[in-house]
C-alpha atoms as a PDB file:
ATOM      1  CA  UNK A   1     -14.131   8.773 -49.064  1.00  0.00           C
ATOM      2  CA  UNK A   2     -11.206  10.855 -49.299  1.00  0.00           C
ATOM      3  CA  UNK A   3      -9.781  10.290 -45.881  1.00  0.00           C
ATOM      4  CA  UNK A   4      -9.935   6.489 -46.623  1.00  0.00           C
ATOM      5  CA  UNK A   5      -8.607   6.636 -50.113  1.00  0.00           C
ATOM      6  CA  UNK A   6      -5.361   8.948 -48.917  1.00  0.00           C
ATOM      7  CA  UNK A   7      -4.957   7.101 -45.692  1.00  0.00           C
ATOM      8  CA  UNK A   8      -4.694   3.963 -47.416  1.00  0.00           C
ATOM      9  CA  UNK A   9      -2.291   5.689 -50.177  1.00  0.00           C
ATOM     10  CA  UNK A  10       0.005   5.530 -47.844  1.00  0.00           C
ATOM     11  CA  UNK A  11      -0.582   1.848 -46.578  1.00  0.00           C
ATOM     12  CA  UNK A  12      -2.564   2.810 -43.360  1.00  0.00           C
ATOM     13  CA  UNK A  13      -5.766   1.795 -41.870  1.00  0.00           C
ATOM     14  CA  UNK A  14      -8.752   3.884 -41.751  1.00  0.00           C
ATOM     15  CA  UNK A  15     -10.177   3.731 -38.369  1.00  0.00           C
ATOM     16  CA  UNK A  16     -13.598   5.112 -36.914  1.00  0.00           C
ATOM     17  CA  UNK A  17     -15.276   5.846 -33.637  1.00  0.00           C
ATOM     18  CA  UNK A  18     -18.805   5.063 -33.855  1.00  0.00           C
ATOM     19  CA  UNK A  19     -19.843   5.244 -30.573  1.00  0.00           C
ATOM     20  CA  UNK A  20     -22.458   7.936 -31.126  1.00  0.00           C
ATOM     21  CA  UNK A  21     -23.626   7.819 -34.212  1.00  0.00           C
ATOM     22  CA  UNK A  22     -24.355   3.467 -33.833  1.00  0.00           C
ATOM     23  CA  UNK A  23     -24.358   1.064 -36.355  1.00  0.00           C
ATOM     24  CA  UNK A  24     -27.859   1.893 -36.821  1.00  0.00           C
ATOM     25  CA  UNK A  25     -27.753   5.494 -37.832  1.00  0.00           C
ATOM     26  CA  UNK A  26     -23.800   5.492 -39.702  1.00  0.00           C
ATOM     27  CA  UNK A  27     -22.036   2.204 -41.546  1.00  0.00           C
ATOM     28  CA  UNK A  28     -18.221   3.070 -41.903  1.00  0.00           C
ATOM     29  CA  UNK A  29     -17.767  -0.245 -43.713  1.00  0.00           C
ATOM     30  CA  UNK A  30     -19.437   0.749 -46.619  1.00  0.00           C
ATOM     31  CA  UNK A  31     -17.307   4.105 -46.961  1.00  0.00           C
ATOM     32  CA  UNK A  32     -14.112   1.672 -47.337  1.00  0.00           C
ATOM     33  CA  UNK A  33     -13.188   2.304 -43.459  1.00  0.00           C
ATOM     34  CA  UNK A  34     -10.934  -0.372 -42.127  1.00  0.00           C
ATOM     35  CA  UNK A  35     -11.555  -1.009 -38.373  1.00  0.00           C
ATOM     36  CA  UNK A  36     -14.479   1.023 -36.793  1.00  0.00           C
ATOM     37  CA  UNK A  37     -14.815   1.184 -32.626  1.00  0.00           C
ATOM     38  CA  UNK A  38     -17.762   0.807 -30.582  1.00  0.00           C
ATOM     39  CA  UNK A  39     -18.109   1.421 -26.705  1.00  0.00           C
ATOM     40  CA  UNK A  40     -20.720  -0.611 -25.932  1.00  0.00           C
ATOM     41  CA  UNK A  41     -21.322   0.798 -22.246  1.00  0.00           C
ATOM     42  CA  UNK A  42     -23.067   4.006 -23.885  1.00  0.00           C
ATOM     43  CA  UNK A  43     -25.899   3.280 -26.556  1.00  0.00           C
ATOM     44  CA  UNK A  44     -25.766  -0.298 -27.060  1.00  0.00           C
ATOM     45  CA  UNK A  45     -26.597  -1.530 -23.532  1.00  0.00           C
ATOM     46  CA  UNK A  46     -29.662   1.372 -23.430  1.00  0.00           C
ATOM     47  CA  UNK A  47     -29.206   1.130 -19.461  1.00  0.00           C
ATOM     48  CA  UNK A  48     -25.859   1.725 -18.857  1.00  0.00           C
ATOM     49  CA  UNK A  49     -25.658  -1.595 -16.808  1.00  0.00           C
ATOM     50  CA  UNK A  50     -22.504  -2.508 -18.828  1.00  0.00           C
ATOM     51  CA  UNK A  51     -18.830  -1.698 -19.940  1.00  0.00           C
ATOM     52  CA  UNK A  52     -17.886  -2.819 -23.072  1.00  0.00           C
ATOM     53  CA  UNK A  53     -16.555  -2.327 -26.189  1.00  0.00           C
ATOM     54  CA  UNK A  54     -15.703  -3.674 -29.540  1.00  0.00           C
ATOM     55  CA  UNK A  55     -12.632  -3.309 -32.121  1.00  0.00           C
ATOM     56  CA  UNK A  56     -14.422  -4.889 -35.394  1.00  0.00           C
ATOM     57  CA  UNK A  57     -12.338  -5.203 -38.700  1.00  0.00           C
ATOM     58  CA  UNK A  58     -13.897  -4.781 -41.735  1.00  0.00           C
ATOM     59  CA  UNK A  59     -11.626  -7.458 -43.427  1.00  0.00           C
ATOM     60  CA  UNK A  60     -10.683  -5.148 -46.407  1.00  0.00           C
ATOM     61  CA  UNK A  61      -7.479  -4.070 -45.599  1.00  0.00           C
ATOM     62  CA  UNK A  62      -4.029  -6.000 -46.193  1.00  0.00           C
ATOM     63  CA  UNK A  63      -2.845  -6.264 -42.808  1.00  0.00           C
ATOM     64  CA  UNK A  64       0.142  -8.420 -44.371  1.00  0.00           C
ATOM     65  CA  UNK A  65       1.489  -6.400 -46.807  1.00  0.00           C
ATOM     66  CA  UNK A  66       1.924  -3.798 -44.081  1.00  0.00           C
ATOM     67  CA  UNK A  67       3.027  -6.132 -41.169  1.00  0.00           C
ATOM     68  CA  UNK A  68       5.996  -3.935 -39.794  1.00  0.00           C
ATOM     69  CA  UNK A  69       3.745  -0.986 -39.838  1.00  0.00           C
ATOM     70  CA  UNK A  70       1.298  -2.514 -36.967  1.00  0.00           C
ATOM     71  CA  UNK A  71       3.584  -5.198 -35.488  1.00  0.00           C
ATOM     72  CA  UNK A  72       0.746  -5.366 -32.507  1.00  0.00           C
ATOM     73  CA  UNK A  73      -2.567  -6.064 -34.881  1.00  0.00           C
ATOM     74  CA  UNK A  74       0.125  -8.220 -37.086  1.00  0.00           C
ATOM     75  CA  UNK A  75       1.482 -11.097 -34.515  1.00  0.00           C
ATOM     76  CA  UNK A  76       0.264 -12.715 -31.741  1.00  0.00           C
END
């Protein structure tokens, strides 16, 4: 929680890796993190028959107010 509070203090996005840990065992979300990673090729497949991953955004965090920040999440 203090990560995420002082990250976004100064108007940037919390981001997480939750590769390992899964959604099943760890949910960044509800610790107020902004955009949490996945690669799908290692746990979610189970076989490793895949590549894959996922960006996911939580929603929470105002991409607009801080637009020239992160000009490449910001425009198309």
């Amino acid at each position: 929680d203090k990560f995420v509070k002082l990250a976004h203090e100064h108007g940037v996005p919390m981001f997480c890796d939750n590769t390992f840990a899964t959604p099943i065992n760890c949910r960044p979300f509800e610790f107020g993190v902004d955009i949490v990673t996945h690669s799908t090729t290692k746990y979610m497949d189970g076989h490793a028959m895949a590549l894959g991953g996922a960006i996911v955004d939580s929603g929470n965090f105002d991409w607009d107010a801080h637009a020239d920040k992160f000009p490449g999440l910001t425009t198309p």
